[in-house]
C-alpha atoms as a PDB file:
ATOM      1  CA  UNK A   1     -45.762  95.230 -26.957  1.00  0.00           C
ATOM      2  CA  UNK A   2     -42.401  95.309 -25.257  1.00  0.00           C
ATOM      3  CA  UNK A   3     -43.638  92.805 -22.384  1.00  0.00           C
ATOM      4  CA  UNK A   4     -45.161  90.781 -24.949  1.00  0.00           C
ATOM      5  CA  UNK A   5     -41.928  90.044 -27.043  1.00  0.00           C
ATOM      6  CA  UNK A   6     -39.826  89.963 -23.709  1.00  0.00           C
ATOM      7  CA  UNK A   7     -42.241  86.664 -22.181  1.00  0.00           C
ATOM      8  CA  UNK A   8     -42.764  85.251 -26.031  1.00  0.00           C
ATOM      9  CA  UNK A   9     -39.163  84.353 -25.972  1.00  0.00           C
ATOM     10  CA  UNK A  10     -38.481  80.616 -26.201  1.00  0.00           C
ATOM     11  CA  UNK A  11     -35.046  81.747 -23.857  1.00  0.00           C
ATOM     12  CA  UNK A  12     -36.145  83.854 -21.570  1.00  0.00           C
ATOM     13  CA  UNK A  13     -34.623  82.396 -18.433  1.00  0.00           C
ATOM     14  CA  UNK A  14     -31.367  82.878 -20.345  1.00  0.00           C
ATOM     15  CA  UNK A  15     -31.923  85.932 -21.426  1.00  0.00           C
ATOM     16  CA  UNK A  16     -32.805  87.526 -17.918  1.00  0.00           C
ATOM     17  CA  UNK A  17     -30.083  85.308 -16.827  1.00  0.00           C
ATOM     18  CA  UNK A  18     -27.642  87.424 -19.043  1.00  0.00           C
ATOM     19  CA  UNK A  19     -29.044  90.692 -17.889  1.00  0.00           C
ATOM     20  CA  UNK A  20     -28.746  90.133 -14.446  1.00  0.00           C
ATOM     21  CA  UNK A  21     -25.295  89.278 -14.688  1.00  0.00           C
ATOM     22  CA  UNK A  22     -24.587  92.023 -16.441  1.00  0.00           C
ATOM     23  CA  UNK A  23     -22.870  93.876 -13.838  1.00  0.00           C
ATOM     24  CA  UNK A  24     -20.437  90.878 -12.439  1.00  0.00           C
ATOM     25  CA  UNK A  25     -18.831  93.410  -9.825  1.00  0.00           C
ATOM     26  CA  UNK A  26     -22.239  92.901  -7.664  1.00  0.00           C
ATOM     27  CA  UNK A  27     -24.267  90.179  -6.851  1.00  0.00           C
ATOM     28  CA  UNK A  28     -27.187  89.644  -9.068  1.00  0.00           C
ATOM     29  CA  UNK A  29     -29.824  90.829  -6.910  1.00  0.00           C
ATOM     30  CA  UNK A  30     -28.120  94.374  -6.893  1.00  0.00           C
ATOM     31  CA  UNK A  31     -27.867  94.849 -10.537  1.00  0.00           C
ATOM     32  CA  UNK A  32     -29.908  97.219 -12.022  1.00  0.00           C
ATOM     33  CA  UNK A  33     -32.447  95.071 -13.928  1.00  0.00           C
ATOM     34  CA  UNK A  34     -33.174  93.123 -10.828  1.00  0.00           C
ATOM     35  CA  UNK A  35     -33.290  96.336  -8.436  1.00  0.00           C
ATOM     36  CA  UNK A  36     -36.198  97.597 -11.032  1.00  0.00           C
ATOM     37  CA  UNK A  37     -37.656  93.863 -11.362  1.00  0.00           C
ATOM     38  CA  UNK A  38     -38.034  93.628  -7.473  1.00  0.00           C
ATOM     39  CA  UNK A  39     -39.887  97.060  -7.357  1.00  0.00           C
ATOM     40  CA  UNK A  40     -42.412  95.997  -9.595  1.00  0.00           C
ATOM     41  CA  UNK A  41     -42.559  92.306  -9.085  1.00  0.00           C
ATOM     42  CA  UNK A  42     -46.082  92.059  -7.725  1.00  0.00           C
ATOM     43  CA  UNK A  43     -47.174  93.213 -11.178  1.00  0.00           C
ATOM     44  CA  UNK A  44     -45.482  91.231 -13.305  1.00  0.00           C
ATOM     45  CA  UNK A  45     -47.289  87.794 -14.713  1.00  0.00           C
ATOM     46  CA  UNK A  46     -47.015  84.383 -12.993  1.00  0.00           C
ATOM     47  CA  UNK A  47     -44.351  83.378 -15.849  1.00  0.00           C
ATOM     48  CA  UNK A  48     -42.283  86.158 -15.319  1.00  0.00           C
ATOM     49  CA  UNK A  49     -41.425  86.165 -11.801  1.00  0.00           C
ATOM     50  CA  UNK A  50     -40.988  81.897 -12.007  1.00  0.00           C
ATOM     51  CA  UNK A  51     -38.347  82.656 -14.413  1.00  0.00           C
ATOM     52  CA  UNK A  52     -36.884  85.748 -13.131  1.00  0.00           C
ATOM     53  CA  UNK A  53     -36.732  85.118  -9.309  1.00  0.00           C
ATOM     54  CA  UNK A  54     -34.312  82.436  -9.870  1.00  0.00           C
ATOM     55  CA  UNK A  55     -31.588  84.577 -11.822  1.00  0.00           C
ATOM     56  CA  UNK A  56     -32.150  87.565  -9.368  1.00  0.00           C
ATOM     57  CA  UNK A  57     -32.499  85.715  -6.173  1.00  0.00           C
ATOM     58  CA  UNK A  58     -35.461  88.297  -5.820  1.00  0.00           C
ATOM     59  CA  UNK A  59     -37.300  85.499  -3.573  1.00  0.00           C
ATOM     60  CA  UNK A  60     -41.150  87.008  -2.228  1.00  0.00           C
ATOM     61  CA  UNK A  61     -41.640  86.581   1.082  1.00  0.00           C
ATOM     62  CA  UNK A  62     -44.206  84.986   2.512  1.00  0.00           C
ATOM     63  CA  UNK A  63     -47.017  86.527   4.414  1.00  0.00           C
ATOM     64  CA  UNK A  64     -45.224  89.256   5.269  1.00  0.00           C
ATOM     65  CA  UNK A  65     -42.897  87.877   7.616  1.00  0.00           C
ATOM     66  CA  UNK A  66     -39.380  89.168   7.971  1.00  0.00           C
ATOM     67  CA  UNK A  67     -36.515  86.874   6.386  1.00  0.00           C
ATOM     68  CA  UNK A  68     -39.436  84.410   4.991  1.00  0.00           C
ATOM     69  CA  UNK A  69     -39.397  83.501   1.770  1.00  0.00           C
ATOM     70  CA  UNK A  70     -41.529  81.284  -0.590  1.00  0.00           C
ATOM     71  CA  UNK A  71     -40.206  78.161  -3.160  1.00  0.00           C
ATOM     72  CA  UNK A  72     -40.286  78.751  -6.871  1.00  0.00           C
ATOM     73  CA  UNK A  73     -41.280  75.730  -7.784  1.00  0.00           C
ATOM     74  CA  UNK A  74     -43.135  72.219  -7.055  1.00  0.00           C
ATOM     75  CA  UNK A  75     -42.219  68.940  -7.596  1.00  0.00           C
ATOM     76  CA  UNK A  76     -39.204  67.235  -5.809  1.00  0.00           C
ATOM     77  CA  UNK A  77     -38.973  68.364  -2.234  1.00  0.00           C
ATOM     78  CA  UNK A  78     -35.711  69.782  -0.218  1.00  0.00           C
ATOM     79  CA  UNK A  79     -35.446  67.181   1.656  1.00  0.00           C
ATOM     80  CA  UNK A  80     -34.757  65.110  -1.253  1.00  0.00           C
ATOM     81  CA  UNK A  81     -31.849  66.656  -1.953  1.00  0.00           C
ATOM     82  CA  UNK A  82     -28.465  65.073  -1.184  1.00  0.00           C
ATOM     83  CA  UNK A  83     -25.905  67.551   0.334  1.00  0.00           C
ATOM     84  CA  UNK A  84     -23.311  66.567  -2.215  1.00  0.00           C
ATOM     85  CA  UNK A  85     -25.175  65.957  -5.818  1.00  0.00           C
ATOM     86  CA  UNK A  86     -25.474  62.535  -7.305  1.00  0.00           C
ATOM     87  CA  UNK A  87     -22.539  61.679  -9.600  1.00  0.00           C
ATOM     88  CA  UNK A  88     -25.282  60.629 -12.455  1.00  0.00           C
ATOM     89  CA  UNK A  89     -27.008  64.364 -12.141  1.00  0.00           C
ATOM     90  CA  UNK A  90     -23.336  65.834 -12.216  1.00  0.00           C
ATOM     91  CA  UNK A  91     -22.215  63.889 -14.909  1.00  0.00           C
ATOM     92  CA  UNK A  92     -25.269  64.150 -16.989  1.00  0.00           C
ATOM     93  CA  UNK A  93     -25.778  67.816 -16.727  1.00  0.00           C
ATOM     94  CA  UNK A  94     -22.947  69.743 -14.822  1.00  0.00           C
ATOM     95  CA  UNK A  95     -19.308  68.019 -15.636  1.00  0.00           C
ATOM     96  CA  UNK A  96     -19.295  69.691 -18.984  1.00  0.00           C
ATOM     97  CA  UNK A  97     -19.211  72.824 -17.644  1.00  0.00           C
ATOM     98  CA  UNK A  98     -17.740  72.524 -14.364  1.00  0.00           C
ATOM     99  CA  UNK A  99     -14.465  72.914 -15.545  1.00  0.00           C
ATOM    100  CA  UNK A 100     -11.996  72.036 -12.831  1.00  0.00           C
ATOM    101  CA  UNK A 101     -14.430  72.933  -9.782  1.00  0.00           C
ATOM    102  CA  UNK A 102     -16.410  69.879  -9.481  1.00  0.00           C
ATOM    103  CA  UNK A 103     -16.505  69.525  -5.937  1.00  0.00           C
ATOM    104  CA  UNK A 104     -17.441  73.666  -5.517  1.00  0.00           C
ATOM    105  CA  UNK A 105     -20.281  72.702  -8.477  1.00  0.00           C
ATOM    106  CA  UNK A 106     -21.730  69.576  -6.727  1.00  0.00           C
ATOM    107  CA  UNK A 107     -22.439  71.486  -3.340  1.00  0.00           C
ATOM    108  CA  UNK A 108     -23.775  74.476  -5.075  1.00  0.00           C
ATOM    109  CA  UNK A 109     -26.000  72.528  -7.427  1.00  0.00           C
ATOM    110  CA  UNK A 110     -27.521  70.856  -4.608  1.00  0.00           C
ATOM    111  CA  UNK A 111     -28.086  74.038  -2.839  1.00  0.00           C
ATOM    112  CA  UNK A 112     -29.274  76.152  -5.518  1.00  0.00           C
ATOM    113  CA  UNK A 113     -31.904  72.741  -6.300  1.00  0.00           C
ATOM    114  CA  UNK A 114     -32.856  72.968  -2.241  1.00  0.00           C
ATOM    115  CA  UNK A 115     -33.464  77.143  -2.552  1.00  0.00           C
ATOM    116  CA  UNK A 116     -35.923  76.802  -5.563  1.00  0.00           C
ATOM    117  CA  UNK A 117     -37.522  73.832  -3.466  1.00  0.00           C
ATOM    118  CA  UNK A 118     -37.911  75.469  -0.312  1.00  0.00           C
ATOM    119  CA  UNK A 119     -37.497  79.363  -1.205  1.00  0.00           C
ATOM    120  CA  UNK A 120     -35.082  81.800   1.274  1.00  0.00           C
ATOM    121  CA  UNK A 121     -31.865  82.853   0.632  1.00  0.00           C
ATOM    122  CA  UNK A 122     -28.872  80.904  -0.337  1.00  0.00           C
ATOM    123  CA  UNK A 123     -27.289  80.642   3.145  1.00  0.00           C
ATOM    124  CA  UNK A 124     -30.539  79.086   4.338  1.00  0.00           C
ATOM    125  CA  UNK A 125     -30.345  76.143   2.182  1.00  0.00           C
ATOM    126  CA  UNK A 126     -26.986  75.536   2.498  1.00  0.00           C
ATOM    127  CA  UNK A 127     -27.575  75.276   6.493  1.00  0.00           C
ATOM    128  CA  UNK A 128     -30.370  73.053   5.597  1.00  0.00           C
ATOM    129  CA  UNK A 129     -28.373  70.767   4.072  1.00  0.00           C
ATOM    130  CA  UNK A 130     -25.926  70.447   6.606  1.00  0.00           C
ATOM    131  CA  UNK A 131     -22.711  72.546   4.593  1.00  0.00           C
ATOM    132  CA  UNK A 132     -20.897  75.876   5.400  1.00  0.00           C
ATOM    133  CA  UNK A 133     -22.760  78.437   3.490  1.00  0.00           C
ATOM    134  CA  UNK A 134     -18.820  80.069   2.559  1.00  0.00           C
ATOM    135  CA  UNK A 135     -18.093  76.908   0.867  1.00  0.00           C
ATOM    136  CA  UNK A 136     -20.775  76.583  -2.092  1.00  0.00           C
ATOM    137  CA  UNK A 137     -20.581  80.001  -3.544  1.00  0.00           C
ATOM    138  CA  UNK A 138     -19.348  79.009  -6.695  1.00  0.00           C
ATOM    139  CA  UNK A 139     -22.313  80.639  -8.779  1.00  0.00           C
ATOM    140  CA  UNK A 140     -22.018  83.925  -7.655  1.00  0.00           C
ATOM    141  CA  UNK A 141     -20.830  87.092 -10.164  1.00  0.00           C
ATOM    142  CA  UNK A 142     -17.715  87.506  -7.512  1.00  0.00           C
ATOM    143  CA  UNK A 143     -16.341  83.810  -8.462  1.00  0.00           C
ATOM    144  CA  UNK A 144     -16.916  84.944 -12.192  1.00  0.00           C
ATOM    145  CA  UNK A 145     -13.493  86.554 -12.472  1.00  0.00           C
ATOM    146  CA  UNK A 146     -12.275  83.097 -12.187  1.00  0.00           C
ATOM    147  CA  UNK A 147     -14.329  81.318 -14.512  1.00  0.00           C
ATOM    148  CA  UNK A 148     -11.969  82.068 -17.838  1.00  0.00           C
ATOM    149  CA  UNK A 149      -9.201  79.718 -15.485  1.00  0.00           C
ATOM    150  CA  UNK A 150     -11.936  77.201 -14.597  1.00  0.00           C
ATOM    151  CA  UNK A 151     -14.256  77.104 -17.695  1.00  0.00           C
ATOM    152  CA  UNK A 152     -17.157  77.353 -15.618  1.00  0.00           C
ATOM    153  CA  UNK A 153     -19.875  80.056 -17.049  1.00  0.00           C
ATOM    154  CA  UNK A 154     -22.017  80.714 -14.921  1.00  0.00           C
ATOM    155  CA  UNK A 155     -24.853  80.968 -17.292  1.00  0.00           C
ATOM    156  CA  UNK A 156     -24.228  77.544 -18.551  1.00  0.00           C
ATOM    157  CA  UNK A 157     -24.538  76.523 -15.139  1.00  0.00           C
ATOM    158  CA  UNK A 158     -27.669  78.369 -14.496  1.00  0.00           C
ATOM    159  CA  UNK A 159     -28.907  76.725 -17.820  1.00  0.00           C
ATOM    160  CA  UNK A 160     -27.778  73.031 -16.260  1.00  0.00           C
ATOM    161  CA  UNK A 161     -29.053  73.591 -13.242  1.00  0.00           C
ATOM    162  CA  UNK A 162     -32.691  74.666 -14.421  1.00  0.00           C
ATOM    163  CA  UNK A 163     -32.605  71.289 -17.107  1.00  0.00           C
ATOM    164  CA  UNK A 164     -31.670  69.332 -13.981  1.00  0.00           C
ATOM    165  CA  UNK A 165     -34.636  70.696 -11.495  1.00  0.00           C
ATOM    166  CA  UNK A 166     -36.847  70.282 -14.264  1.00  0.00           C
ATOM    167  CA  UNK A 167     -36.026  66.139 -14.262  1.00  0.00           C
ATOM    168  CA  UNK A 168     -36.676  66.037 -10.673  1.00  0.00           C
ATOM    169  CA  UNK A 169     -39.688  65.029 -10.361  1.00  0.00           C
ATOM    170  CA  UNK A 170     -41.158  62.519  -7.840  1.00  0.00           C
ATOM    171  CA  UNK A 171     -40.386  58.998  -8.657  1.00  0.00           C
ATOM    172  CA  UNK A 172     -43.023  56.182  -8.893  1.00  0.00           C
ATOM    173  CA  UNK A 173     -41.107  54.747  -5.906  1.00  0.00           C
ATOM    174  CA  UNK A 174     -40.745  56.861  -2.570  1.00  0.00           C
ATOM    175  CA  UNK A 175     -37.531  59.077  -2.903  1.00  0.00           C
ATOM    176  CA  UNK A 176     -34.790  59.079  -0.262  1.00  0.00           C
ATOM    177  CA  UNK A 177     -35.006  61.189   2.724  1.00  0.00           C
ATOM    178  CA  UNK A 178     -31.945  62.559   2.756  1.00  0.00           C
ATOM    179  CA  UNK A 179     -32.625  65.215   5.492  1.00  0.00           C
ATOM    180  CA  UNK A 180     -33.661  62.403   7.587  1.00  0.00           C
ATOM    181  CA  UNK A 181     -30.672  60.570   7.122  1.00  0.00           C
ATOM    182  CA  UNK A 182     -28.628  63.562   8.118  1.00  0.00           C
ATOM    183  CA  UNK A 183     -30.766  64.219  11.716  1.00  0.00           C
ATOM    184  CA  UNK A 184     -30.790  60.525  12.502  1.00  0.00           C
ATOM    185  CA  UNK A 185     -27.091  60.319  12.141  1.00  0.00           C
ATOM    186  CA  UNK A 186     -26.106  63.603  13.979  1.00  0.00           C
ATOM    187  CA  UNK A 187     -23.647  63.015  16.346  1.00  0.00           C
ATOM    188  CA  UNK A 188     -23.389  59.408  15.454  1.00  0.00           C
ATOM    189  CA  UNK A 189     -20.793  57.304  15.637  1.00  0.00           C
ATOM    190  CA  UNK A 190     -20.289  53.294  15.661  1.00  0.00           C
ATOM    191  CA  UNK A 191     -20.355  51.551  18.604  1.00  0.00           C
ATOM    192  CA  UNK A 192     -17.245  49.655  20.000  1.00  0.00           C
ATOM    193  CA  UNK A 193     -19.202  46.135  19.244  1.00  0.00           C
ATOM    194  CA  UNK A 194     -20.787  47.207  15.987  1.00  0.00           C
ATOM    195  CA  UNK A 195     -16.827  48.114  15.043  1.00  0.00           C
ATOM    196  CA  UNK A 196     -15.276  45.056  16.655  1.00  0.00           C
ATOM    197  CA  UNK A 197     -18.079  42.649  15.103  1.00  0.00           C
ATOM    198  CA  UNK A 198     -17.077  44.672  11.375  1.00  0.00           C
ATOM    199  CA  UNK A 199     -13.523  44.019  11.982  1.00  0.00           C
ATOM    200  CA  UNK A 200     -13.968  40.586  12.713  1.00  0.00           C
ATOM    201  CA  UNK A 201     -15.268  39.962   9.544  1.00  0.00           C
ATOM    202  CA  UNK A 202     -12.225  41.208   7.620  1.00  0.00           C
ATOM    203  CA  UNK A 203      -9.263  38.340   6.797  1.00  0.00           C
ATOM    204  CA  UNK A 204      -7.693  37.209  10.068  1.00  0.00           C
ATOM    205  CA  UNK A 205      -4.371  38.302   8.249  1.00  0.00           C
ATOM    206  CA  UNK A 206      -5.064  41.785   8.018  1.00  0.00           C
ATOM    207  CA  UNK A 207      -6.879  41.534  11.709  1.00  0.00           C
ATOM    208  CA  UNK A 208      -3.108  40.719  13.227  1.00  0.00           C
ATOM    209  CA  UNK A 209      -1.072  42.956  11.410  1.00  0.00           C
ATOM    210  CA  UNK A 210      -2.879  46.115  11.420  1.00  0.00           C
ATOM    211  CA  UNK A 211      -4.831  48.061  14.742  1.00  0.00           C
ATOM    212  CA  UNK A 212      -7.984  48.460  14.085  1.00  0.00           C
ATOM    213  CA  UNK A 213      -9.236  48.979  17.674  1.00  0.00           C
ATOM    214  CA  UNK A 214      -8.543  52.468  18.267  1.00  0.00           C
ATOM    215  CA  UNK A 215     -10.664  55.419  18.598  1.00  0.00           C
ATOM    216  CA  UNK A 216      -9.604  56.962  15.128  1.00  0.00           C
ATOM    217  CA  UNK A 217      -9.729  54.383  12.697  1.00  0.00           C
ATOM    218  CA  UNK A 218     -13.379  53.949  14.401  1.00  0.00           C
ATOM    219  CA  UNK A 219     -14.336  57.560  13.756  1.00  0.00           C
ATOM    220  CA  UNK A 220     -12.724  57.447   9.870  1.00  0.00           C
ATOM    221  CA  UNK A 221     -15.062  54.592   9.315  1.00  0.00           C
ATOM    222  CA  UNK A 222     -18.151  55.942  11.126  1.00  0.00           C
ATOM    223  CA  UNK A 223     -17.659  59.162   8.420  1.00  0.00           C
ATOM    224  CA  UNK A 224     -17.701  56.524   5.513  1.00  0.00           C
ATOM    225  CA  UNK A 225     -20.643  54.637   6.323  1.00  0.00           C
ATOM    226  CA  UNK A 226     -22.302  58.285   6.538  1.00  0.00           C
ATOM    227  CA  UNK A 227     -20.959  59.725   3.531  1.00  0.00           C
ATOM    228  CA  UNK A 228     -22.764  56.505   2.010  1.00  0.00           C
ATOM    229  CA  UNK A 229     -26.488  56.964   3.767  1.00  0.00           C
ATOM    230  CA  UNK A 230     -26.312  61.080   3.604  1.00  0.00           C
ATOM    231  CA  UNK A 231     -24.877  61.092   0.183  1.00  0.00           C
ATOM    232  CA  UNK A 232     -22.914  64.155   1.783  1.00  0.00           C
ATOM    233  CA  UNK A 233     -18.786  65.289   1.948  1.00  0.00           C
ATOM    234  CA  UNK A 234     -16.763  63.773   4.353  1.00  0.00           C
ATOM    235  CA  UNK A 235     -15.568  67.228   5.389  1.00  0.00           C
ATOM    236  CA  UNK A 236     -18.826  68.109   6.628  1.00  0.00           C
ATOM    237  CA  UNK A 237     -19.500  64.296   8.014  1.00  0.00           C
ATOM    238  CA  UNK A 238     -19.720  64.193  12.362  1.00  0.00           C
ATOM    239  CA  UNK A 239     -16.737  63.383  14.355  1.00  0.00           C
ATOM    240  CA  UNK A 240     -17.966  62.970  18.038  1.00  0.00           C
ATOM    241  CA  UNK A 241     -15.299  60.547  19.048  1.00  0.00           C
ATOM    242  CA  UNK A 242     -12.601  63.636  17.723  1.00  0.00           C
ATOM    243  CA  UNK A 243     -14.664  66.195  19.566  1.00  0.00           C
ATOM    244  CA  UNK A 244     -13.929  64.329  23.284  1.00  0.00           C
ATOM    245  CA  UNK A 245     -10.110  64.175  22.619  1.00  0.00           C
ATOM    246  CA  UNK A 246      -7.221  66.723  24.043  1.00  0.00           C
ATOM    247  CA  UNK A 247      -6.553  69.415  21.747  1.00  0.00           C
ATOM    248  CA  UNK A 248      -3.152  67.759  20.667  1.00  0.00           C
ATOM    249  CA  UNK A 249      -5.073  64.352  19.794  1.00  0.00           C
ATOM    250  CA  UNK A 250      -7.841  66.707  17.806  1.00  0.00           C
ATOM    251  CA  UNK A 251      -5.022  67.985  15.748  1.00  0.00           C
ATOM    252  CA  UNK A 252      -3.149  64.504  14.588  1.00  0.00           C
ATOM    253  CA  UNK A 253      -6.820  63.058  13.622  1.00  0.00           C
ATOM    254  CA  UNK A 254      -7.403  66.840  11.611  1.00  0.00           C
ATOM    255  CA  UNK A 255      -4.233  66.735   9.844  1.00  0.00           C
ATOM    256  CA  UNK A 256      -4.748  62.500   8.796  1.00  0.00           C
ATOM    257  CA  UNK A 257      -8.167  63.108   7.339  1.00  0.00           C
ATOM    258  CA  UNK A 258      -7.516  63.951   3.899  1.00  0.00           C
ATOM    259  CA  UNK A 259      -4.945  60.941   3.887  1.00  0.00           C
ATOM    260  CA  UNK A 260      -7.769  58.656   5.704  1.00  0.00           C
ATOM    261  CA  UNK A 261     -10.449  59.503   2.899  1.00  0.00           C
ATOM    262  CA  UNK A 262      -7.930  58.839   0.318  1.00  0.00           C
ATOM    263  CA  UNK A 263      -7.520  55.410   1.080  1.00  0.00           C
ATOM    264  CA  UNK A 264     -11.108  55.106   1.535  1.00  0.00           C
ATOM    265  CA  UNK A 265     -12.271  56.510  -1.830  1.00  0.00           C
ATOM    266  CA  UNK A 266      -9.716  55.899  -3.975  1.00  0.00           C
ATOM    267  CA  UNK A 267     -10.124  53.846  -7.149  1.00  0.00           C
ATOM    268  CA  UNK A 268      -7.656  51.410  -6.435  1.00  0.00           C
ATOM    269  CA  UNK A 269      -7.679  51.013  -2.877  1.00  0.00           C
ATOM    270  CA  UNK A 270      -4.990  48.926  -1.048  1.00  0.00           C
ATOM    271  CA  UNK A 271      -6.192  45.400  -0.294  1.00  0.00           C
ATOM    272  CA  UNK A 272      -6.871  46.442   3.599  1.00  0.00           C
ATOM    273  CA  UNK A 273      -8.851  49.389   2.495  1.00  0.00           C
ATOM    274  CA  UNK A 274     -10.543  47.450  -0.312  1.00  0.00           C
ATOM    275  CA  UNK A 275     -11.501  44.798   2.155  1.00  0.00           C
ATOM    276  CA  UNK A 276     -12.641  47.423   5.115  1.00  0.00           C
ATOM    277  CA  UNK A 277     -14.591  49.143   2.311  1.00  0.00           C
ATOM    278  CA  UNK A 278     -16.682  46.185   1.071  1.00  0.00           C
ATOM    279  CA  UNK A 279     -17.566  45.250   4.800  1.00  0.00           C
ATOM    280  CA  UNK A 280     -18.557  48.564   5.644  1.00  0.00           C
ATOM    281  CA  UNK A 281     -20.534  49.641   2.286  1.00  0.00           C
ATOM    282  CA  UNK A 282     -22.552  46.482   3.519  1.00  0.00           C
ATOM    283  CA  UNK A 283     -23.537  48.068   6.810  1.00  0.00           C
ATOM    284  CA  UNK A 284     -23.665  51.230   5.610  1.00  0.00           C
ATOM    285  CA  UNK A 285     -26.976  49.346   3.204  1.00  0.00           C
ATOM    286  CA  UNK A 286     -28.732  47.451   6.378  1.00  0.00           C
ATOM    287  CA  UNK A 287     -28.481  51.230   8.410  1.00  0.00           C
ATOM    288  CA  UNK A 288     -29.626  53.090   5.784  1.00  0.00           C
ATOM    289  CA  UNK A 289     -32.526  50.707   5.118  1.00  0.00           C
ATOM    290  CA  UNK A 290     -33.495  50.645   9.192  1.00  0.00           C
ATOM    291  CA  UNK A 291     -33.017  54.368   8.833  1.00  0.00           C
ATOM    292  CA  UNK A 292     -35.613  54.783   6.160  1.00  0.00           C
ATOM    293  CA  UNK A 293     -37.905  52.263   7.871  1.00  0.00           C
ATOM    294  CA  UNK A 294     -38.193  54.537  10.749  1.00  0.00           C
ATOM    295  CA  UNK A 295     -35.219  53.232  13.314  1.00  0.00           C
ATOM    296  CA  UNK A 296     -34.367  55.957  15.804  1.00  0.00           C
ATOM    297  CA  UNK A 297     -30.666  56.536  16.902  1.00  0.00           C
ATOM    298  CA  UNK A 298     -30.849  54.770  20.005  1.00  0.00           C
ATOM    299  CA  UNK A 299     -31.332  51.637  17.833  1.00  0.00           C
ATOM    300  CA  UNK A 300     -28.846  51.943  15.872  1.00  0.00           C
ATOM    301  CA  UNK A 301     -25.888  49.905  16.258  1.00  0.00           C
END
């Protein structure tokens, strides 16, 4: 009778959401409920552990191997995942209750979305997408003592997030490879003709008063075009040409890159940025499509 009221509930993935958190000093796969849930999880019905295994984090493993665990659920794929979460899905189902940690809620929605896909632990998908692990933690019960500051309730967001994955389902037309994206463009950076022949396309004005040639304004634009095709951060975007200079140089491009994105993604960019930006959004759309079609890095210009 008990287990009978307990699945009949039209809430239940709230409801087990709200007793696993019940003990916020511990993460949710320690509290009590889900100690006793992952005990007897073999026995309990399909429904059950779908609905349960995503509020504990209790994910089976798979055929008995170590550190191997299985997805929740079917439907959109991991690698369909961007590593920072389209505005639209944020908007539509997240802002509300984001409060002021939209940037922390974006890379934890998409790797909470990527864990259900794909099963194994948090960490795991957040490697798979590319991100430091540290860095998306927002939905854990330790960031809770925060939420009354941010507005961000974690079972709101576990009730967003579970609305959002249901959407997800494949498209009529092939979705976006995002995890493709990402392994083509490791390490990449644009070429010194692919950057002159960009730059020669901007207004001869701004050509002859700014310099555009060197090394760094080269890498800050390589990061754009690949925030654009990986739909990911630029903080977690590659920076080969900054990896090859002397410690000191390393350091001045570090402490410019917050200032460099700025001018890059801000609303209102400066004429020079606004005319950079249109240029490369262009190439960022011919990569991407020679990306998708199969195009290798060595091919890429």
């Amino acid at each position: 009778m008990a287990a009978d009221r307990l699945l009949s509930r039209d809430d239940l993935p709230d409801f087990l959401s709200e007793i696993t958190r019940a003990a916020f000093g511990s993460p949710s796969s320690r509290t009590p409920w889900a100690v006793l849930y992952d005990k007897h999880k073999n026995d309990c019905s399909e429904r059950l552990r779908q609905v349960a295994e995503p509020a504990t984090r209790a994910f089976p493993r798979v055929n008995g191997r170590r550190g191997t665990h299985a997805p929740l659920r079917t439907g959109y794929q991991a690698e369909h995942i961007p590593a920072f979460l389209e505005p639209d899905c944020y908007q539509r189902y997240l802002a509300s209750c984001a409060g002021s940690e939209s940037k922390t809620v974006r890379r934890a929605a998409a790797v909470r979305l990527v864990q259900w896909a794909m099963g194994g632990t948090y960490d795991d998908a957040a490697e798979f997408l590319g991100i430091t692990p540290v860095q998306t933690h927002l939905l854990t019960e330790r960031e809770t003592r925060r939420s009354a500051k941010t507005r961000c309730n974690p079972l709101d967001l576990a009730r967003a997030l579970r609305a959002l994955a249901s959407e997800l389902q494949p498209p009529r037309q092939p979705p976006v490879n995002y995890r493709r994206r990402r392994q083509v463009l490791h390490e990449w950076v644009l070429s010194i003709d692919a950057w002159n022949a960009l730059v020669g396309q901007l207004p001869p004005t701004l050509v002859q008063f700014r310099t555009l040639t060197n090394d760094r304004k080269r890498q800050d634009a390589s990061v754009f075009i690949w925030t654009l095709i990986t739909r990911g951060e630029h903080l977690f975007a590659p920076r080969p040409l900054e990896a090859t200079q002397p410690t000191e140089i390393q350091q001045q491009w570090a402490a410019r890159r917050n200032t460099s994105w700025f001018q890059y993604s801000r609303p209102d960019p400066l004429c020079h940025y606004a005319d950079l930006r249109h240029v490369l959004t262009k190439y960022a759309q011919r990569l991407a499509r020679d990306i998708d079609a199969g195009a290798r890095p060595t091919s890429l210009g």
